[in-house]
C-alpha atoms as a PDB file:
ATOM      1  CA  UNK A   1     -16.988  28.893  15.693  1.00  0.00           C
ATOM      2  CA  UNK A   2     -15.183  27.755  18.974  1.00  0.00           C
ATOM      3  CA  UNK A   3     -17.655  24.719  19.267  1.00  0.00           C
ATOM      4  CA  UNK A   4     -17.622  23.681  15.619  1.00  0.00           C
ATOM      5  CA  UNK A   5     -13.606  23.848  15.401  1.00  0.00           C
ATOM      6  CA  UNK A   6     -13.679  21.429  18.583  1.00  0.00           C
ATOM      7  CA  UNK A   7     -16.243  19.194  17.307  1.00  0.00           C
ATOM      8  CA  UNK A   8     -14.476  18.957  14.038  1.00  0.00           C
ATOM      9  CA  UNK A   9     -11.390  17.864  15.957  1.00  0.00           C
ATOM     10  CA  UNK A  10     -13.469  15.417  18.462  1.00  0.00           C
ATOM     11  CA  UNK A  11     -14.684  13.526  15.067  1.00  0.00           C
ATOM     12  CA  UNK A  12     -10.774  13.925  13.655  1.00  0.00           C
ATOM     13  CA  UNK A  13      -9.637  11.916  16.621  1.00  0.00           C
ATOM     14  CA  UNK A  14     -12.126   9.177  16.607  1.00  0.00           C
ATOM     15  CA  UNK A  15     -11.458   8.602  12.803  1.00  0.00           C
ATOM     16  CA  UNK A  16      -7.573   8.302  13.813  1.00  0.00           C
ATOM     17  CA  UNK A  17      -8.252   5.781  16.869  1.00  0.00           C
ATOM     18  CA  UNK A  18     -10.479   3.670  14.270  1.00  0.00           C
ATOM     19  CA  UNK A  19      -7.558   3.813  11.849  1.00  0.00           C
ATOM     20  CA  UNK A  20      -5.350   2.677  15.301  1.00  0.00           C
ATOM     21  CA  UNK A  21      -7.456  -0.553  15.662  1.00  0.00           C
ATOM     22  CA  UNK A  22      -7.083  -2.251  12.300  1.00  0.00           C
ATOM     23  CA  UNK A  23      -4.956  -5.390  13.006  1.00  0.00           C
ATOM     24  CA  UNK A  24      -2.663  -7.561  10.787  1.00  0.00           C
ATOM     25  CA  UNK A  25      -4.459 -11.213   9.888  1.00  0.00           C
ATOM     26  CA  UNK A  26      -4.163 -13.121  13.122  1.00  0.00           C
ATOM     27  CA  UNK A  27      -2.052 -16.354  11.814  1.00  0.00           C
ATOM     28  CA  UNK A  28       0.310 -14.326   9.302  1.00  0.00           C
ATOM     29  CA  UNK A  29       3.756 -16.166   8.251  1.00  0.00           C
ATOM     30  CA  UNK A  30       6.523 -13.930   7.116  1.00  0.00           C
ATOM     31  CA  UNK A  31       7.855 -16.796   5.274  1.00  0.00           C
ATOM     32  CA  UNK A  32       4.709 -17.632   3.310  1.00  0.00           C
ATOM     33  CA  UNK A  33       4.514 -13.858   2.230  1.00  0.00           C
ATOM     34  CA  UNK A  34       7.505 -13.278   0.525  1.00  0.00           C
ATOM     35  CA  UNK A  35       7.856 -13.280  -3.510  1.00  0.00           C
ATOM     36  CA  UNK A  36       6.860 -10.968  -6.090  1.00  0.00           C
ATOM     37  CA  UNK A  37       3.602  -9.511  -5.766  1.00  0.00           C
ATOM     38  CA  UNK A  38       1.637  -7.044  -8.584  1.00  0.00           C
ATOM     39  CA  UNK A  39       0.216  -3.630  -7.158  1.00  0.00           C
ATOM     40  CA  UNK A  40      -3.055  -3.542  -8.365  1.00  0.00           C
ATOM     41  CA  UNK A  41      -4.755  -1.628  -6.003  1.00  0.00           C
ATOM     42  CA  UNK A  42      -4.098   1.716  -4.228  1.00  0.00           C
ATOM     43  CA  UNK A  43      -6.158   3.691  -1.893  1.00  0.00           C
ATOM     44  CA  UNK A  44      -5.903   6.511   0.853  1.00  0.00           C
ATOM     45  CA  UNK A  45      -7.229   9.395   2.600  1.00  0.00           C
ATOM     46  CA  UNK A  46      -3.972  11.904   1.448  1.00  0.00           C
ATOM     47  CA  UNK A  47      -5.434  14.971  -0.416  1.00  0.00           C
ATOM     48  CA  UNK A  48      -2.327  14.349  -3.196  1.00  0.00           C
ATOM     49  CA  UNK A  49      -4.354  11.509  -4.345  1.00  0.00           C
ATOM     50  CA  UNK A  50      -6.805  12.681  -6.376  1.00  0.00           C
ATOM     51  CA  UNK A  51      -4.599  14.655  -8.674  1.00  0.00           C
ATOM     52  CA  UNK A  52      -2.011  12.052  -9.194  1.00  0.00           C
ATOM     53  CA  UNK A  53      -4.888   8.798  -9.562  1.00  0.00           C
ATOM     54  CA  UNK A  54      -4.987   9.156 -13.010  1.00  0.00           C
ATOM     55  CA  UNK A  55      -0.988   8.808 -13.535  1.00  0.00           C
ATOM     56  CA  UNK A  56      -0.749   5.381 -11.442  1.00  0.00           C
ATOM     57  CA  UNK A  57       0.347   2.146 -13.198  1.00  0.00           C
ATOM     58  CA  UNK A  58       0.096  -1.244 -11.835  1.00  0.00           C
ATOM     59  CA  UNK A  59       3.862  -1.786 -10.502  1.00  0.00           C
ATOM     60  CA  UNK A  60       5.614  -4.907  -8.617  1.00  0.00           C
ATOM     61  CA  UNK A  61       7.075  -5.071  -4.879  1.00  0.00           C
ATOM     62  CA  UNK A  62       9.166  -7.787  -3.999  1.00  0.00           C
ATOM     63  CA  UNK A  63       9.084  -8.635  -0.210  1.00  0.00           C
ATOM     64  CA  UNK A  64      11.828 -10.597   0.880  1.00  0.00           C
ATOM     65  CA  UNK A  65      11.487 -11.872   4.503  1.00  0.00           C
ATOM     66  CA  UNK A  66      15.116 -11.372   6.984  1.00  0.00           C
ATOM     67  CA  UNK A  67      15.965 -13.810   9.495  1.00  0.00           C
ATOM     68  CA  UNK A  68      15.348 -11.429  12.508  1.00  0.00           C
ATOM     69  CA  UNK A  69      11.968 -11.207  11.335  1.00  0.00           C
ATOM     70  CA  UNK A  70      11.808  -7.771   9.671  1.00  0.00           C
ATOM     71  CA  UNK A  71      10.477  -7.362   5.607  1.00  0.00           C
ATOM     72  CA  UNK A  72      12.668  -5.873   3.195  1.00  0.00           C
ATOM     73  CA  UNK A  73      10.468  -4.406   0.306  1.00  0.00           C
ATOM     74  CA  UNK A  74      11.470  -3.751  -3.690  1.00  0.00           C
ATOM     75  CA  UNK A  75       8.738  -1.664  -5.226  1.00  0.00           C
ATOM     76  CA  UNK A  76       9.093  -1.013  -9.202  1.00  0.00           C
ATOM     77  CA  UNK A  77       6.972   0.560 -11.396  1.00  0.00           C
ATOM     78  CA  UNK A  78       6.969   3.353 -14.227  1.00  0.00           C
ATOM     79  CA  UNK A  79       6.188   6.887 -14.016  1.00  0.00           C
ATOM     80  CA  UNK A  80       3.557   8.655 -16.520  1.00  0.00           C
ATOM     81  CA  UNK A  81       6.432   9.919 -18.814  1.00  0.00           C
ATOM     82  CA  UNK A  82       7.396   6.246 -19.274  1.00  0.00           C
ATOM     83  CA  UNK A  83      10.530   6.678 -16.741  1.00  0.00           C
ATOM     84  CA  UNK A  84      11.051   3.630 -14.224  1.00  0.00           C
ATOM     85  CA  UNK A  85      10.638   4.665 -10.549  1.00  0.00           C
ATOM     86  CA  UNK A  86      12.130   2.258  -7.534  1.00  0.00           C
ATOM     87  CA  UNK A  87      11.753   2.509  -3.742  1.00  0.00           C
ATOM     88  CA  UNK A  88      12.925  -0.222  -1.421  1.00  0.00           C
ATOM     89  CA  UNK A  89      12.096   0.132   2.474  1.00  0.00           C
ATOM     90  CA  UNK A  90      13.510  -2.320   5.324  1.00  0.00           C
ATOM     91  CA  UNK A  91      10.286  -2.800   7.701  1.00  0.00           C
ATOM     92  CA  UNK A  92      11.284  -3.816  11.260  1.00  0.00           C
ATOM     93  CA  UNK A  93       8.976  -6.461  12.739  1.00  0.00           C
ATOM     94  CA  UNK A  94       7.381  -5.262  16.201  1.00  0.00           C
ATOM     95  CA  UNK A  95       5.755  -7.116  18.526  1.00  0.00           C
ATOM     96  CA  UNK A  96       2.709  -8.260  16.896  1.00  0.00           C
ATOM     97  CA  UNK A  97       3.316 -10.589  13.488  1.00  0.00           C
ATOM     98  CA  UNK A  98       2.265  -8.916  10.582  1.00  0.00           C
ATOM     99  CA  UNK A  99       2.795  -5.444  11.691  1.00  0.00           C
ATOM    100  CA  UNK A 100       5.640  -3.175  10.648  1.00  0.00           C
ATOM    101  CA  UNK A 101       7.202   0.025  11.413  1.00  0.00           C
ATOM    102  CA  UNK A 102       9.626   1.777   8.830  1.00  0.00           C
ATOM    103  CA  UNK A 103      11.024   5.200   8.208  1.00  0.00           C
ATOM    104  CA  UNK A 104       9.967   6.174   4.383  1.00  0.00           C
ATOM    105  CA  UNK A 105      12.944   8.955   3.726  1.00  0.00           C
ATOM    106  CA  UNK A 106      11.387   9.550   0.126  1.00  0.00           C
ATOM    107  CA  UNK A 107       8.191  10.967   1.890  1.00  0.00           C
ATOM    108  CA  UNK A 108       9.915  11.840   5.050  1.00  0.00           C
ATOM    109  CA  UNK A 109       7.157   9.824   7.052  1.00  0.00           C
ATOM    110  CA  UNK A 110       7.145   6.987  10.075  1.00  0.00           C
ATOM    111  CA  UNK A 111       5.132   4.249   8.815  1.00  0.00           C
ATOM    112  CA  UNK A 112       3.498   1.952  10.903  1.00  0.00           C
ATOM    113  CA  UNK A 113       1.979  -1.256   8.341  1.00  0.00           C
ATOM    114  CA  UNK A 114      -0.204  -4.193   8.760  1.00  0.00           C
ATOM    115  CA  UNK A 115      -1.055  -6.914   7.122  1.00  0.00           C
ATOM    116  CA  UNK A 116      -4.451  -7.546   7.420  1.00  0.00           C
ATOM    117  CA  UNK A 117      -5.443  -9.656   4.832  1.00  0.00           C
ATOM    118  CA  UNK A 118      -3.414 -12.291   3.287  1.00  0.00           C
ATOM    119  CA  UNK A 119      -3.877 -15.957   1.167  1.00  0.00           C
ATOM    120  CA  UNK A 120       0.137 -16.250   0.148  1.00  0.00           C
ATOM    121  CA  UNK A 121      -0.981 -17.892  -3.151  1.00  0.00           C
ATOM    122  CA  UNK A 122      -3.478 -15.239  -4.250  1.00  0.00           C
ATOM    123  CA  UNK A 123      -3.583 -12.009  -2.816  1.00  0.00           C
ATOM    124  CA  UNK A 124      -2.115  -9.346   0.293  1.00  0.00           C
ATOM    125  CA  UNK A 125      -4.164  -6.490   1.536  1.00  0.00           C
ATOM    126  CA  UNK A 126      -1.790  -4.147   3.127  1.00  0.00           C
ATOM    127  CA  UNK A 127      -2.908  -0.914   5.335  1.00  0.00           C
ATOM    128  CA  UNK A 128      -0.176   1.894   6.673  1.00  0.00           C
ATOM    129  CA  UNK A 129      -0.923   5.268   8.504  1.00  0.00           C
ATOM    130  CA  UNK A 130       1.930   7.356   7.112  1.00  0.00           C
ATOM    131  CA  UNK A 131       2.831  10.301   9.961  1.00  0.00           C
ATOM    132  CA  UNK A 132       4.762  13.159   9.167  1.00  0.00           C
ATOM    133  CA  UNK A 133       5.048  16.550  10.552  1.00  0.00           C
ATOM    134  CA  UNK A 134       2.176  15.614  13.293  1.00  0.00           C
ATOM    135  CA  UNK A 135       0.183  14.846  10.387  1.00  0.00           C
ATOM    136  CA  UNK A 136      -1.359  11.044   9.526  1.00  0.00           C
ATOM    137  CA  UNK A 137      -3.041   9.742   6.760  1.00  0.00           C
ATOM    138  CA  UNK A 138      -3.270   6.463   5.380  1.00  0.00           C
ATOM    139  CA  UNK A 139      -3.140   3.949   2.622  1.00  0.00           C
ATOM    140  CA  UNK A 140      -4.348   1.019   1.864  1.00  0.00           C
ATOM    141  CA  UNK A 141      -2.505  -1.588  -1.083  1.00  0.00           C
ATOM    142  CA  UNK A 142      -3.986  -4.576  -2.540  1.00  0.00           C
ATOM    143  CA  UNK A 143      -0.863  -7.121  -3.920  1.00  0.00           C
ATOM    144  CA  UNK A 144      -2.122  -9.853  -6.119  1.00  0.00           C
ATOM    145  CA  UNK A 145       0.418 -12.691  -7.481  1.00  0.00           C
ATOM    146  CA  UNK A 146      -0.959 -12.120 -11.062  1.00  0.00           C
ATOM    147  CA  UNK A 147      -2.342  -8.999 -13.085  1.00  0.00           C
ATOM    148  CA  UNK A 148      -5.927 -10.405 -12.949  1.00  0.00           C
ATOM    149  CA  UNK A 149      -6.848 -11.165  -9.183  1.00  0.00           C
ATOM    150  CA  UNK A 150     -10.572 -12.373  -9.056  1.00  0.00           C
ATOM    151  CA  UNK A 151     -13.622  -9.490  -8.554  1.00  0.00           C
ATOM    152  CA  UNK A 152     -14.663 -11.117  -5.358  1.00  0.00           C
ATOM    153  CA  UNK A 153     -10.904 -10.192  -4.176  1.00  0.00           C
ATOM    154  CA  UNK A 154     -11.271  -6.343  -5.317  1.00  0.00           C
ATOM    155  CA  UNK A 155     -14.537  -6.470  -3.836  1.00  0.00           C
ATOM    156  CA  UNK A 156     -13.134  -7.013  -0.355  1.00  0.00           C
ATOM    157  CA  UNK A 157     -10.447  -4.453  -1.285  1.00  0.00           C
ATOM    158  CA  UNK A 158     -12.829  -1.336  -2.258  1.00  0.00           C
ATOM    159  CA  UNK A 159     -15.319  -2.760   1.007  1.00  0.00           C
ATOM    160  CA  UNK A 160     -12.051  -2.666   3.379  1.00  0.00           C
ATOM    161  CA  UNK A 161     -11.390   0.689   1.838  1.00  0.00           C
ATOM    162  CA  UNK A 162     -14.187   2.205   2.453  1.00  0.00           C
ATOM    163  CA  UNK A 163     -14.722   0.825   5.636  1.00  0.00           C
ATOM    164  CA  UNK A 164     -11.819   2.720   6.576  1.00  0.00           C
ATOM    165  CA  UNK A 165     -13.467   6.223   5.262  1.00  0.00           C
ATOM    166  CA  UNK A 166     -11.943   6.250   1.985  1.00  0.00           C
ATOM    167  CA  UNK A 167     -14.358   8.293  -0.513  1.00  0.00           C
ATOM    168  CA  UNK A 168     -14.965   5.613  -3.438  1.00  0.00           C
ATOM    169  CA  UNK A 169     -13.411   8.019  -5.618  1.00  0.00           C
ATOM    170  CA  UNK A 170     -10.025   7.646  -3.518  1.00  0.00           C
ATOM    171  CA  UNK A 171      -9.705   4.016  -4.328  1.00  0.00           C
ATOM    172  CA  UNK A 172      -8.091   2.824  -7.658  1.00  0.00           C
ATOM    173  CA  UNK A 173      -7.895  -0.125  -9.516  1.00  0.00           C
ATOM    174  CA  UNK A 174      -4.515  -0.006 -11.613  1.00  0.00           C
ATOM    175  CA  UNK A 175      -4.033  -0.740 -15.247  1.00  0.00           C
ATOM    176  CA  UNK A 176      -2.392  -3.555 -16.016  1.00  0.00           C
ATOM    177  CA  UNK A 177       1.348  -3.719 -16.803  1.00  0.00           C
ATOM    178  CA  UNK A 178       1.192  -5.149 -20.057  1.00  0.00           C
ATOM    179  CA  UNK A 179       0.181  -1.899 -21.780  1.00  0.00           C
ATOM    180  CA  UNK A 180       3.696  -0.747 -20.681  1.00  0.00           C
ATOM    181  CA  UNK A 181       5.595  -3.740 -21.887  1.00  0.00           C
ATOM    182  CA  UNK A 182       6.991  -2.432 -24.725  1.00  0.00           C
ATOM    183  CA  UNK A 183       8.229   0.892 -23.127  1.00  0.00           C
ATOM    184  CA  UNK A 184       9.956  -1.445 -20.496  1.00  0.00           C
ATOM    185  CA  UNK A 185      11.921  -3.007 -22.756  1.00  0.00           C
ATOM    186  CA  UNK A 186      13.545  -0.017 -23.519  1.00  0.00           C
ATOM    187  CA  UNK A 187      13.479   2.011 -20.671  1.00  0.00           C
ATOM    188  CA  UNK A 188      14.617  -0.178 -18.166  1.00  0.00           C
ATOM    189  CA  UNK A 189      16.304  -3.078 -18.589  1.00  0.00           C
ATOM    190  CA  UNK A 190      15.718  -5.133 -15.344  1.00  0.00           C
ATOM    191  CA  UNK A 191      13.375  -6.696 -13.054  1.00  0.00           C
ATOM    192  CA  UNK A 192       9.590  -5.854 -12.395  1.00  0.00           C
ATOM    193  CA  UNK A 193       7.454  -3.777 -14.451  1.00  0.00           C
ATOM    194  CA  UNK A 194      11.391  -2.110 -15.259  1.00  0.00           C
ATOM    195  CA  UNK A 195      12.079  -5.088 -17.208  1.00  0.00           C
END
Protein backbone atom coordinates (compact mmCIF):
# COMPACT_ATOMS: atom_id res chain seq x y z
CA UNK A 1 0.00 0.00 0.00
CA UNK A 2 3.04 2.19 1.13
CA UNK A 3 4.59 1.87 -2.46
CA UNK A 4 1.41 2.41 -4.45
CA UNK A 5 0.36 5.63 -2.27
CA UNK A 6 4.01 6.99 -3.16
CA UNK A 7 3.89 6.11 -6.69
CA UNK A 8 0.51 7.64 -7.01
CA UNK A 9 2.00 10.84 -5.61
CA UNK A 10 5.41 10.55 -7.81
CA UNK A 11 2.94 10.55 -11.04
CA UNK A 12 0.72 13.53 -9.13
CA UNK A 13 3.82 15.65 -9.13
CA UNK A 14 5.01 15.14 -12.60
CA UNK A 15 1.43 15.94 -13.94
CA UNK A 16 1.69 19.34 -11.80
CA UNK A 17 5.37 20.26 -13.13
CA UNK A 18 3.91 19.56 -16.81
CA UNK A 19 1.00 21.85 -15.95
CA UNK A 20 4.12 24.38 -14.55
CA UNK A 21 5.72 24.46 -18.08
CA UNK A 22 2.91 25.66 -20.31
CA UNK A 23 3.96 29.20 -21.42
CA UNK A 24 1.97 32.28 -22.64
CA UNK A 25 2.43 32.83 -26.74
CA UNK A 26 5.92 34.22 -27.03
CA UNK A 27 5.11 37.76 -28.88
CA UNK A 28 1.73 38.52 -26.86
CA UNK A 29 0.53 42.38 -26.83
CA UNK A 30 -1.67 43.38 -23.99
CA UNK A 31 -2.93 46.06 -26.13
CA UNK A 32 -3.95 43.90 -29.09
CA UNK A 33 -5.91 41.59 -26.59
CA UNK A 34 -8.26 43.70 -25.11
CA UNK A 35 -12.15 43.91 -26.25
CA UNK A 36 -14.99 41.74 -25.80
CA UNK A 37 -14.41 38.23 -26.27
CA UNK A 38 -17.32 35.16 -26.29
CA UNK A 39 -16.58 32.09 -23.90
CA UNK A 40 -17.09 29.32 -25.95
CA UNK A 41 -15.02 26.88 -24.57
CA UNK A 42 -14.34 25.57 -21.02
CA UNK A 43 -12.23 22.81 -19.80
CA UNK A 44 -10.42 21.48 -16.55
CA UNK A 45 -9.26 18.79 -14.42
CA UNK A 46 -11.64 20.05 -11.11
CA UNK A 47 -13.91 17.08 -10.09
CA UNK A 48 -16.99 19.94 -9.84
CA UNK A 49 -16.94 19.84 -13.52
CA UNK A 50 -18.67 17.12 -14.55
CA UNK A 51 -21.80 17.78 -12.59
CA UNK A 52 -22.13 21.38 -13.44
CA UNK A 53 -21.06 20.83 -17.63
CA UNK A 54 -24.39 20.48 -18.52
CA UNK A 55 -25.59 23.97 -16.86
CA UNK A 56 -22.77 26.14 -18.74
CA UNK A 57 -23.81 28.83 -21.27
CA UNK A 58 -21.59 30.56 -23.62
CA UNK A 59 -20.94 34.00 -21.62
CA UNK A 60 -18.70 37.24 -22.53
CA UNK A 61 -15.42 38.61 -20.67
CA UNK A 62 -14.30 41.89 -21.41
CA UNK A 63 -10.48 42.37 -20.88
CA UNK A 64 -9.49 45.76 -20.61
CA UNK A 65 -5.66 46.27 -20.61
CA UNK A 66 -4.17 49.03 -17.49
CA UNK A 67 -1.34 51.16 -18.14
CA UNK A 68 1.02 49.37 -15.61
CA UNK A 69 0.52 46.43 -17.60
CA UNK A 70 -1.91 44.33 -15.53
CA UNK A 71 -5.59 42.92 -17.24
CA UNK A 72 -8.69 43.84 -15.71
CA UNK A 73 -11.36 41.14 -16.66
CA UNK A 74 -15.51 41.52 -16.92
CA UNK A 75 -16.96 38.06 -17.23
CA UNK A 76 -20.96 37.91 -17.83
CA UNK A 77 -23.02 35.23 -18.43
CA UNK A 78 -26.41 33.60 -17.17
CA UNK A 79 -26.98 30.97 -14.74
CA UNK A 80 -29.28 27.75 -15.56
CA UNK A 81 -32.35 29.37 -13.80
CA UNK A 82 -32.02 32.23 -16.32
CA UNK A 83 -30.36 34.62 -13.50
CA UNK A 84 -27.30 36.82 -14.80
CA UNK A 85 -24.01 35.96 -13.00
CA UNK A 86 -20.83 38.61 -13.12
CA UNK A 87 -17.24 38.23 -11.88
CA UNK A 88 -14.57 40.78 -12.65
CA UNK A 89 -10.82 39.97 -11.53
CA UNK A 90 -7.77 42.58 -11.78
CA UNK A 91 -4.76 40.23 -13.08
CA UNK A 92 -1.33 41.69 -12.19
CA UNK A 93 1.22 41.31 -15.00
CA UNK A 94 4.49 39.38 -13.77
CA UNK A 95 7.49 39.13 -15.32
CA UNK A 96 6.86 37.22 -18.36
CA UNK A 97 4.12 38.97 -20.98
CA UNK A 98 1.15 37.11 -21.17
CA UNK A 99 1.19 35.61 -17.80
CA UNK A 100 -0.95 36.66 -14.86
CA UNK A 101 -1.37 36.16 -11.28
CA UNK A 102 -4.75 37.13 -9.47
CA UNK A 103 -6.50 36.34 -6.25
CA UNK A 104 -10.16 34.85 -7.30
CA UNK A 105 -12.09 35.72 -3.76
CA UNK A 106 -15.34 34.03 -5.29
CA UNK A 107 -13.40 30.63 -5.29
CA UNK A 108 -10.99 31.62 -2.66
CA UNK A 109 -8.02 30.52 -5.04
CA UNK A 110 -4.43 32.17 -6.29
CA UNK A 111 -4.51 32.02 -9.91
CA UNK A 112 -1.61 32.01 -11.89
CA UNK A 113 -2.90 32.51 -16.04
CA UNK A 114 -1.31 32.37 -19.36
CA UNK A 115 -1.98 33.17 -22.48
CA UNK A 116 -0.86 30.73 -24.67
CA UNK A 117 -2.56 31.05 -27.69
CA UNK A 118 -3.74 34.18 -29.19
CA UNK A 119 -4.70 35.82 -33.01
CA UNK A 120 -6.38 39.28 -31.45
CA UNK A 121 -8.85 39.22 -34.41
CA UNK A 122 -10.08 35.64 -34.00
CA UNK A 123 -9.54 33.76 -31.05
CA UNK A 124 -7.59 33.53 -27.18
CA UNK A 125 -6.75 30.25 -25.61
CA UNK A 126 -6.32 30.93 -22.00
CA UNK A 127 -4.85 28.22 -19.33
CA UNK A 128 -4.86 28.92 -15.25
CA UNK A 129 -3.86 26.44 -12.40
CA UNK A 130 -6.29 27.59 -9.72
CA UNK A 131 -4.54 26.73 -6.00
CA UNK A 132 -6.41 26.70 -3.00
CA UNK A 133 -6.04 25.06 0.26
CA UNK A 134 -2.64 23.26 -1.09
CA UNK A 135 -4.79 21.99 -3.69
CA UNK A 136 -4.31 22.85 -7.77
CA UNK A 137 -6.25 22.14 -10.58
CA UNK A 138 -6.66 23.77 -13.72
CA UNK A 139 -8.63 25.24 -16.53
CA UNK A 140 -8.35 25.88 -19.71
CA UNK A 141 -10.82 28.81 -21.75
CA UNK A 142 -11.13 29.24 -25.35
CA UNK A 143 -12.40 33.23 -26.15
CA UNK A 144 -13.51 33.69 -29.67
CA UNK A 145 -14.57 37.36 -31.00
CA UNK A 146 -17.83 35.83 -32.45
CA UNK A 147 -20.27 32.89 -31.39
CA UNK A 148 -19.07 30.73 -34.34
CA UNK A 149 -15.13 30.47 -34.19
CA UNK A 150 -13.95 28.07 -37.06
CA UNK A 151 -13.62 23.94 -36.25
CA UNK A 152 -9.97 24.06 -37.03
CA UNK A 153 -9.84 26.66 -33.93
CA UNK A 154 -11.85 24.17 -31.48
CA UNK A 155 -9.76 21.57 -32.82
CA UNK A 156 -6.61 23.10 -31.37
CA UNK A 157 -8.69 23.86 -28.25
CA UNK A 158 -9.94 20.12 -27.38
CA UNK A 159 -5.99 18.93 -28.74
CA UNK A 160 -4.43 21.62 -26.17
CA UNK A 161 -6.89 20.25 -23.69
CA UNK A 162 -6.14 17.10 -23.78
CA UNK A 163 -2.67 17.49 -24.10
CA UNK A 164 -2.85 18.84 -20.78
CA UNK A 165 -4.67 15.48 -19.33
CA UNK A 166 -8.08 16.66 -19.58
CA UNK A 167 -10.49 13.47 -20.06
CA UNK A 168 -12.44 14.42 -23.44
CA UNK A 169 -15.43 14.31 -21.45
CA UNK A 170 -14.03 17.35 -19.27
CA UNK A 171 -13.91 19.65 -22.21
CA UNK A 172 -17.07 21.59 -23.38
CA UNK A 173 -18.10 23.37 -26.20
CA UNK A 174 -20.79 26.06 -25.01
CA UNK A 175 -24.12 26.80 -26.51
CA UNK A 176 -24.45 29.73 -28.11
CA UNK A 177 -25.89 32.89 -26.52
CA UNK A 178 -28.57 33.51 -28.79
CA UNK A 179 -30.84 30.81 -27.33
CA UNK A 180 -30.80 33.08 -24.22
CA UNK A 181 -31.54 36.31 -25.96
CA UNK A 182 -34.84 36.67 -25.12
CA UNK A 183 -34.44 35.86 -21.34
CA UNK A 184 -31.69 38.65 -21.40
CA UNK A 185 -33.81 41.11 -22.33
CA UNK A 186 -35.63 40.75 -19.38
CA UNK A 187 -33.45 39.61 -16.89
CA UNK A 188 -30.74 41.83 -17.19
CA UNK A 189 -30.73 44.85 -18.71
CA UNK A 190 -27.01 45.59 -19.57
CA UNK A 191 -23.97 44.58 -21.29
CA UNK A 192 -22.82 40.99 -22.41
CA UNK A 193 -24.87 38.01 -22.58
CA UNK A 194 -26.85 40.31 -19.46
CA UNK A 195 -28.06 42.52 -22.07
Amino acid sequence: MPTTMLGMLGVLLCVLAVRADVMPQADFDLQKVGGTWYLVGFATNADWFVSRKADMKMGTVTLTPQSNGDLEMDYSSLKSDGRCKRMNHLAKKTDTPGRFAYRSHRWGSDDDMRVVDVKYDEYALFHAIKTKDGSSHFINKLYSRTQDPSQAVLDKFTKFSLEQGILRKNIAILPKMFVFIFINAFVCPSAGPCS
